[in-house]
PDB file of N, CA and C in Angstrom:
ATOM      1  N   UNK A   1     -12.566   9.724  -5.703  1.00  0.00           N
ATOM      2  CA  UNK A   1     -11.229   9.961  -6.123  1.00  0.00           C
ATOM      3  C   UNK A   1     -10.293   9.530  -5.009  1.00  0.00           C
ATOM      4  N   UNK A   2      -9.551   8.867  -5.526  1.00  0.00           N
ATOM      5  CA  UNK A   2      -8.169   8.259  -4.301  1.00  0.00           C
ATOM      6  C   UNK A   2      -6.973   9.043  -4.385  1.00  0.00           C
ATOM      7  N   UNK A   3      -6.305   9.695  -5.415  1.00  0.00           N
ATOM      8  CA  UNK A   3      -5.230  10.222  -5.645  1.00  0.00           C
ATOM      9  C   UNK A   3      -5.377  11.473  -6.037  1.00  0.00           C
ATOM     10  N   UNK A   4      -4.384  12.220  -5.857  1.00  0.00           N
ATOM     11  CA  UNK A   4      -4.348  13.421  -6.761  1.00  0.00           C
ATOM     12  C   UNK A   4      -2.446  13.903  -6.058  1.00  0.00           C
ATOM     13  N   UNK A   5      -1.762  14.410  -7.812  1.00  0.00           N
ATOM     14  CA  UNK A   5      -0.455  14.209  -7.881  1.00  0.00           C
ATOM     15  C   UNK A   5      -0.388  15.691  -8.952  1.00  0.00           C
ATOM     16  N   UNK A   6      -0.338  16.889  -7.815  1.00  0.00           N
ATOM     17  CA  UNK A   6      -0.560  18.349  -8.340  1.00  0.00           C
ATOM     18  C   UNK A   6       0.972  18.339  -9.350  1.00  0.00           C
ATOM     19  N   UNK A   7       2.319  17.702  -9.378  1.00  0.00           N
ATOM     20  CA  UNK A   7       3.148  18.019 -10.045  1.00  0.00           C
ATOM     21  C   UNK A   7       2.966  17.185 -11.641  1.00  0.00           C
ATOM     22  N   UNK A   8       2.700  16.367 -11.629  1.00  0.00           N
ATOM     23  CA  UNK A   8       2.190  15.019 -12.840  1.00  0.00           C
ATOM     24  C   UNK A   8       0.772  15.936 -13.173  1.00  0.00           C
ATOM     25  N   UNK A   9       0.253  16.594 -12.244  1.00  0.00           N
ATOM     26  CA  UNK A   9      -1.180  17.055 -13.229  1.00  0.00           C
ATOM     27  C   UNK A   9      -1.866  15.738 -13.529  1.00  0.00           C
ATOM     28  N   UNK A  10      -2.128  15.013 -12.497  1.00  0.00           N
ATOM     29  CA  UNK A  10      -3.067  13.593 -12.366  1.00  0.00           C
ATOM     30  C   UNK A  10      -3.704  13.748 -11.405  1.00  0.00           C
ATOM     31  N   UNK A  11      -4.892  12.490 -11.403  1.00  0.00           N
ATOM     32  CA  UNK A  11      -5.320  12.306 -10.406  1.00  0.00           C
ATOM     33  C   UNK A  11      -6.079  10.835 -10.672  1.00  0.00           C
ATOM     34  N   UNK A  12      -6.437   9.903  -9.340  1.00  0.00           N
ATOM     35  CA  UNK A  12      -6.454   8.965  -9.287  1.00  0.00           C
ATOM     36  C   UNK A  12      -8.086   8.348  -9.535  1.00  0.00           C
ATOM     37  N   UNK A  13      -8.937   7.585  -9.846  1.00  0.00           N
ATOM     38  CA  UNK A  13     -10.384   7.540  -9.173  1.00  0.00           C
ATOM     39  C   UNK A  13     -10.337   5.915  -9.668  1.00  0.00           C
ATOM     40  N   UNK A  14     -11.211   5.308  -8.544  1.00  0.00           N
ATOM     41  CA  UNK A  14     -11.735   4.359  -8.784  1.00  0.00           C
ATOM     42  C   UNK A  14     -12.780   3.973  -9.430  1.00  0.00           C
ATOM     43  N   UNK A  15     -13.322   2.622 -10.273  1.00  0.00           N
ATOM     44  CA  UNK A  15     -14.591   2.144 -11.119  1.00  0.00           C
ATOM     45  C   UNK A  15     -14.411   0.693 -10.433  1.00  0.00           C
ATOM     46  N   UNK A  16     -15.335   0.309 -10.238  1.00  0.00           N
ATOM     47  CA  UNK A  16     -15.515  -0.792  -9.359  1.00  0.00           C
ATOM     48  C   UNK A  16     -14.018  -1.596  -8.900  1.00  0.00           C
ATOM     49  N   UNK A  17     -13.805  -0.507  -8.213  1.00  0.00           N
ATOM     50  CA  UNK A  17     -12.063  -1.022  -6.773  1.00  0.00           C
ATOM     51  C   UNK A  17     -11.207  -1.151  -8.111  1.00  0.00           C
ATOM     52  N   UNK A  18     -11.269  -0.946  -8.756  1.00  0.00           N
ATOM     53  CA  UNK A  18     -10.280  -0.919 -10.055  1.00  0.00           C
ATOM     54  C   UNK A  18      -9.638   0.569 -10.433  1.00  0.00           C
ATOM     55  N   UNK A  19      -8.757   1.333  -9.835  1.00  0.00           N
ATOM     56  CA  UNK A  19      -7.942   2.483  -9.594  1.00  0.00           C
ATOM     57  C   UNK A  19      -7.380   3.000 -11.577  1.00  0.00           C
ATOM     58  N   UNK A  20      -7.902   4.047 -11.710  1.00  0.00           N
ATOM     59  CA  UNK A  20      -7.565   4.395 -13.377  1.00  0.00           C
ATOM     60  C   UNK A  20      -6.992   5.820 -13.000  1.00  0.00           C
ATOM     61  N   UNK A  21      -6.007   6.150 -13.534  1.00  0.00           N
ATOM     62  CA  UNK A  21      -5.056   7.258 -13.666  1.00  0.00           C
ATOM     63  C   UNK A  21      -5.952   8.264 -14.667  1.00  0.00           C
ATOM     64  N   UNK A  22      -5.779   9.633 -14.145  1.00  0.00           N
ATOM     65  CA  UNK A  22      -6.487  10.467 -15.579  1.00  0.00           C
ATOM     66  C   UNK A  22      -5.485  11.496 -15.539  1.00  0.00           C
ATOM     67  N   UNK A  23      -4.794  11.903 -16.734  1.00  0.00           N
ATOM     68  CA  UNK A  23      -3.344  13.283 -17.042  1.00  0.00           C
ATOM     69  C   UNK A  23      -4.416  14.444 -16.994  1.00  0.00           C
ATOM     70  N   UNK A  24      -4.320  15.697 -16.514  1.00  0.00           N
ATOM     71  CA  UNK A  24      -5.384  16.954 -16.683  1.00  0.00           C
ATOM     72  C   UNK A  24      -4.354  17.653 -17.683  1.00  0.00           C
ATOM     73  N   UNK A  25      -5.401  18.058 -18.696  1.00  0.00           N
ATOM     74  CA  UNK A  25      -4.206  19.369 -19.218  1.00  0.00           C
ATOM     75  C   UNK A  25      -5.156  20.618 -19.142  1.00  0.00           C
ATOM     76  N   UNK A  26      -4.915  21.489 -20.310  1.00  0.00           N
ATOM     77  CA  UNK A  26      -5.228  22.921 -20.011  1.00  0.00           C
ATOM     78  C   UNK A  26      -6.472  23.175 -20.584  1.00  0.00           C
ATOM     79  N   UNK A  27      -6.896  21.952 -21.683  1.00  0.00           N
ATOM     80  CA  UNK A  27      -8.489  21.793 -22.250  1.00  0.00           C
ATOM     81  C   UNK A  27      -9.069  21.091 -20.985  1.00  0.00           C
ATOM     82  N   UNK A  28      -8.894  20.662 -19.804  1.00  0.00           N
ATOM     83  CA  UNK A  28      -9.893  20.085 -18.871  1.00  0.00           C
ATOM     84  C   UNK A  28     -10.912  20.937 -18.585  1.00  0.00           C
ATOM     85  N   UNK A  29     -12.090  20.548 -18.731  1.00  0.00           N
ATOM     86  CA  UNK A  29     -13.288  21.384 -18.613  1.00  0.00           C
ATOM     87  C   UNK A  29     -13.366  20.522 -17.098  1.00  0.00           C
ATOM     88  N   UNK A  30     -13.759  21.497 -15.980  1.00  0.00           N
ATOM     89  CA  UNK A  30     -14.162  20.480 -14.878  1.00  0.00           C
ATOM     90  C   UNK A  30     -15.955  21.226 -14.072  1.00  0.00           C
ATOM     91  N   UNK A  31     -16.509  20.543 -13.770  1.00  0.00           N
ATOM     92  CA  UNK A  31     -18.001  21.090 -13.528  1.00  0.00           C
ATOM     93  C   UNK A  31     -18.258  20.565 -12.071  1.00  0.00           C
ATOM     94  N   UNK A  32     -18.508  21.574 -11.351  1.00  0.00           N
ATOM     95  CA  UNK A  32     -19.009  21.043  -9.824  1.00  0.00           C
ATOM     96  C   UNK A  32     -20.500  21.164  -9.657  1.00  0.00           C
ATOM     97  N   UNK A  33     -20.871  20.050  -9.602  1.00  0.00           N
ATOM     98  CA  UNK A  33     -22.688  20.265  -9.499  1.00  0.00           C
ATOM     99  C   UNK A  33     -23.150  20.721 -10.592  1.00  0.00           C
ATOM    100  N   UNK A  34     -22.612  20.757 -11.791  1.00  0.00           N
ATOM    101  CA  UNK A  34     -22.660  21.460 -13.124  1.00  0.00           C
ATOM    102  C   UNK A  34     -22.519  22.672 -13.242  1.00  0.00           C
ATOM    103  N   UNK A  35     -22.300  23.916 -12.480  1.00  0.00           N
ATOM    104  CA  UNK A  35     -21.551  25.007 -12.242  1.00  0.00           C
ATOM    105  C   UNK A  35     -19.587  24.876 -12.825  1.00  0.00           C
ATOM    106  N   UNK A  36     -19.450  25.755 -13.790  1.00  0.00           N
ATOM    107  CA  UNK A  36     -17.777  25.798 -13.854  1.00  0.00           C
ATOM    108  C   UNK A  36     -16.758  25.562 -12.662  1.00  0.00           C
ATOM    109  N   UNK A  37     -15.724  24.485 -12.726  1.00  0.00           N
ATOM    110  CA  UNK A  37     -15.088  24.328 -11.877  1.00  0.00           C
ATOM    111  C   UNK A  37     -13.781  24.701 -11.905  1.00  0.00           C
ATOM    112  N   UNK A  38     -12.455  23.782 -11.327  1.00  0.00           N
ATOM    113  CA  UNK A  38     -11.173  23.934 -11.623  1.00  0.00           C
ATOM    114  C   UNK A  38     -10.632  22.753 -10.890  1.00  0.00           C
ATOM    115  N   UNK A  39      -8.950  22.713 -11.423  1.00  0.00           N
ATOM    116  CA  UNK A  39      -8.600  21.629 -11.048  1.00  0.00           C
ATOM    117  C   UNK A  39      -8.430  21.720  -9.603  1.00  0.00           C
ATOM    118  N   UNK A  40      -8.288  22.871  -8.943  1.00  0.00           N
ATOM    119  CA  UNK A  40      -8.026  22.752  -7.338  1.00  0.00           C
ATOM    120  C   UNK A  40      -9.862  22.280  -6.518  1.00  0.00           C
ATOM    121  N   UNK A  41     -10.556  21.507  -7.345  1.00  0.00           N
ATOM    122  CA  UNK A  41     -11.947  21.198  -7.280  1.00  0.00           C
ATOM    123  C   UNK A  41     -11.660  19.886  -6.933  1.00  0.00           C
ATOM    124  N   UNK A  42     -10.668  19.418  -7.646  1.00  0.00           N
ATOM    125  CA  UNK A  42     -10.510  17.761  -7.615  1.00  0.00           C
ATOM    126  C   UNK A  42      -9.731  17.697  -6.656  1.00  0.00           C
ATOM    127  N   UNK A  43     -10.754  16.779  -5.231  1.00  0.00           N
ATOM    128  CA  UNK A  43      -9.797  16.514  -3.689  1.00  0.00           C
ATOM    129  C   UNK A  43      -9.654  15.218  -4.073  1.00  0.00           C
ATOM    130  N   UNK A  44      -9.105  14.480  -3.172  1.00  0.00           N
ATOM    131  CA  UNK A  44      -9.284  13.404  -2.627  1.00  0.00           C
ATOM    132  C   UNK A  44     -10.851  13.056  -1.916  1.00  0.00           C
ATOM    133  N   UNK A  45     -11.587  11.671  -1.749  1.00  0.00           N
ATOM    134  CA  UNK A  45     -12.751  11.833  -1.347  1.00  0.00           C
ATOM    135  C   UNK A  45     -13.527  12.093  -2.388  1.00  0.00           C
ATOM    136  N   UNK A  46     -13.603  12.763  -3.210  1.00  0.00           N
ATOM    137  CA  UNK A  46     -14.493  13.311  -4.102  1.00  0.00           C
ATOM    138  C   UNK A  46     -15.297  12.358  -4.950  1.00  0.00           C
ATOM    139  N   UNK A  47     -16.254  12.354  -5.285  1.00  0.00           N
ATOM    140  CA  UNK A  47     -17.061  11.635  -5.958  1.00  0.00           C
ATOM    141  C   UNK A  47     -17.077  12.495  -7.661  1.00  0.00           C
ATOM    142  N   UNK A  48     -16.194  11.550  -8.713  1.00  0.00           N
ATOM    143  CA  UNK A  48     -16.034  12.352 -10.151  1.00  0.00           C
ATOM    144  C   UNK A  48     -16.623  11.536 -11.132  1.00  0.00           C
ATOM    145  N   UNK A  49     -16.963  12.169 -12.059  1.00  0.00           N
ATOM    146  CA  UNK A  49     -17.229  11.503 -13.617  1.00  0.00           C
ATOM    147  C   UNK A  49     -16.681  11.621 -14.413  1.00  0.00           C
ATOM    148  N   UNK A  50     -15.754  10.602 -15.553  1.00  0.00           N
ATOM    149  CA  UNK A  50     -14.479  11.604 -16.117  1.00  0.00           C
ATOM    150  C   UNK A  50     -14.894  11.039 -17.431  1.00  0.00           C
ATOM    151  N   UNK A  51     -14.944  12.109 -18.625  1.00  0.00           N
ATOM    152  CA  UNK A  51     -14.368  11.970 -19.818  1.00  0.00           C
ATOM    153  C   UNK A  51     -13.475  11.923 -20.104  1.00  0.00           C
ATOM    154  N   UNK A  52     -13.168  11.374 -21.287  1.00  0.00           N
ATOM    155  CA  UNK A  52     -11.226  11.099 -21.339  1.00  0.00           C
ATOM    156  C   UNK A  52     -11.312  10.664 -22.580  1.00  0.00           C
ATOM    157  N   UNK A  53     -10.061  10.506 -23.195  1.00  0.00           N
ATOM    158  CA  UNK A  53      -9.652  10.617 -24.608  1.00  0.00           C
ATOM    159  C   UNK A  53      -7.859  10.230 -24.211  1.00  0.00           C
ATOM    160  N   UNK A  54      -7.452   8.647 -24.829  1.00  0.00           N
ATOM    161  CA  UNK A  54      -6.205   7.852 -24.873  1.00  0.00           C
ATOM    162  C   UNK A  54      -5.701   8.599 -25.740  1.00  0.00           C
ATOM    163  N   UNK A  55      -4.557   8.651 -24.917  1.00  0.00           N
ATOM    164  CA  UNK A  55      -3.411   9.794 -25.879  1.00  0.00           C
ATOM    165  C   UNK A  55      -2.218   8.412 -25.504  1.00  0.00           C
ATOM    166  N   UNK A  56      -1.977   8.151 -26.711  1.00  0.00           N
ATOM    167  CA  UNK A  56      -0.560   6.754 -26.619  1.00  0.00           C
ATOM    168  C   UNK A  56      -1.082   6.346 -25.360  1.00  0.00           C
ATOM    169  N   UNK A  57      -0.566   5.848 -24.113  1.00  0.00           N
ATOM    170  CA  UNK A  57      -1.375   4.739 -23.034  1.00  0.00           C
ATOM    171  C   UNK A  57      -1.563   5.402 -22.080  1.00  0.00           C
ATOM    172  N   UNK A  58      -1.724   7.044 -21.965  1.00  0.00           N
ATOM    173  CA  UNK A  58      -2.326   7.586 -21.232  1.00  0.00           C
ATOM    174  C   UNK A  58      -3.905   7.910 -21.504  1.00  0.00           C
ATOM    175  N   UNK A  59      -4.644   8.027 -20.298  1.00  0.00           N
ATOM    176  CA  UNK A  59      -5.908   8.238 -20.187  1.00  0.00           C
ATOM    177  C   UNK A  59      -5.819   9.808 -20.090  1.00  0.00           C
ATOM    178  N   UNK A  60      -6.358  10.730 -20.885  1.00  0.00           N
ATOM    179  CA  UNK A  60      -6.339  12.335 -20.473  1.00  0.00           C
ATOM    180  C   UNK A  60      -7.791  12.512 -20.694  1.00  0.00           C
ATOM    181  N   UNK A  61      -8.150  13.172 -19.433  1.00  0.00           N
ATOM    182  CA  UNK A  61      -9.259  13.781 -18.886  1.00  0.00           C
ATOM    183  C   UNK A  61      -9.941  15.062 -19.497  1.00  0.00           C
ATOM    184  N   UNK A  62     -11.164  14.671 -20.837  1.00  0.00           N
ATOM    185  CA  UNK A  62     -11.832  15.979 -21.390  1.00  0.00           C
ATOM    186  C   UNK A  62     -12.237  16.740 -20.358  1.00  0.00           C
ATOM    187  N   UNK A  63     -13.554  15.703 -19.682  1.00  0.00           N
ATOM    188  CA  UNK A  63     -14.280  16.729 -18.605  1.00  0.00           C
ATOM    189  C   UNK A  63     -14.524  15.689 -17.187  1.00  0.00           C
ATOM    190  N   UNK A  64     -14.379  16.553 -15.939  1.00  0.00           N
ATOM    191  CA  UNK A  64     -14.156  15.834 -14.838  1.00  0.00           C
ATOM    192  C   UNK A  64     -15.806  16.677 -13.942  1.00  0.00           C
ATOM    193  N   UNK A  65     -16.641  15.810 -14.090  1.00  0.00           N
ATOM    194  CA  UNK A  65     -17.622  16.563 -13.255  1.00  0.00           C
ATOM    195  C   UNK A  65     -17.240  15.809 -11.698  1.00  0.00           C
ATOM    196  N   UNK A  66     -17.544  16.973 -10.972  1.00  0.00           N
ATOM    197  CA  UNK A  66     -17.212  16.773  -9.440  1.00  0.00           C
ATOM    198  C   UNK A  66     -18.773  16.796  -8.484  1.00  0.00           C
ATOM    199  N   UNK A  67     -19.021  15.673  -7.947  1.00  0.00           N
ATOM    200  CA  UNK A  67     -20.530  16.027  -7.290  1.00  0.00           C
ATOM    201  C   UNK A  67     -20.211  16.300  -5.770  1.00  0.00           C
ATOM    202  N   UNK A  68     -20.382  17.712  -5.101  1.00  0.00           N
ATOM    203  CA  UNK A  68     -19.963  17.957  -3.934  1.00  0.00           C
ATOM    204  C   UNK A  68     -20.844  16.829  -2.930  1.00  0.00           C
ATOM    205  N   UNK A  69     -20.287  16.803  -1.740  1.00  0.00           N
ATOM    206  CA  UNK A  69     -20.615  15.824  -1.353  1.00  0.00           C
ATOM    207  C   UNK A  69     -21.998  17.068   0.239  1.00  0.00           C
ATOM    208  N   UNK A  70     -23.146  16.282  -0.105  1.00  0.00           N
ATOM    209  CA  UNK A  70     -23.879  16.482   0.380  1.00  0.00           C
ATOM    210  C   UNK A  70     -23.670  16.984   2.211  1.00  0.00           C
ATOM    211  N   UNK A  71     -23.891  17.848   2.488  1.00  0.00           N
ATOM    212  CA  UNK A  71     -23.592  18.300   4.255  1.00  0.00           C
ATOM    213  C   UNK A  71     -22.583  19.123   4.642  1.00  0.00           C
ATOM    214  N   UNK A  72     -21.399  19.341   3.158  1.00  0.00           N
ATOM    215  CA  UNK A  72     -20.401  20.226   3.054  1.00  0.00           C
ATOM    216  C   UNK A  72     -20.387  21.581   2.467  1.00  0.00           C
TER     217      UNK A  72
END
């Protein structure tokens, strides 16, 4: 993840160096290590997997799994 924009309720992640915007709303299911998460889960750094569902030319984020990063 490259971005995260707590007032917009976004956040940023890359797919091969190609940067995609995802909107969070209040259905975001988010999973850390597959344990229940939250949006204060999604840093910067983070390594995510995002479901999503185009709402008009936004990308909004079903489920954001977060894989903690190993040594932390």
């Amino acid at each position: 993840m490259t971005a995260r924009d707590d007032a917009a309720r976004t956040f940023t992640a890359a797919l091969r160096r190609r940067p995609w915007t995802y909107h969070v709303t209040d259905k975001t299911r988010f999973l850390v290590d597959g344990a229940k998460g939250s949006w204060s889960d999604v840093k910067v750094g983070a390594v995510v997997q995002v479901r999503w569902h185009r709402a008009g030319n936004q990308r909004v984020a079903d489920t954001v799994r977060i894989r903690a990063r190993s040594g932390h």
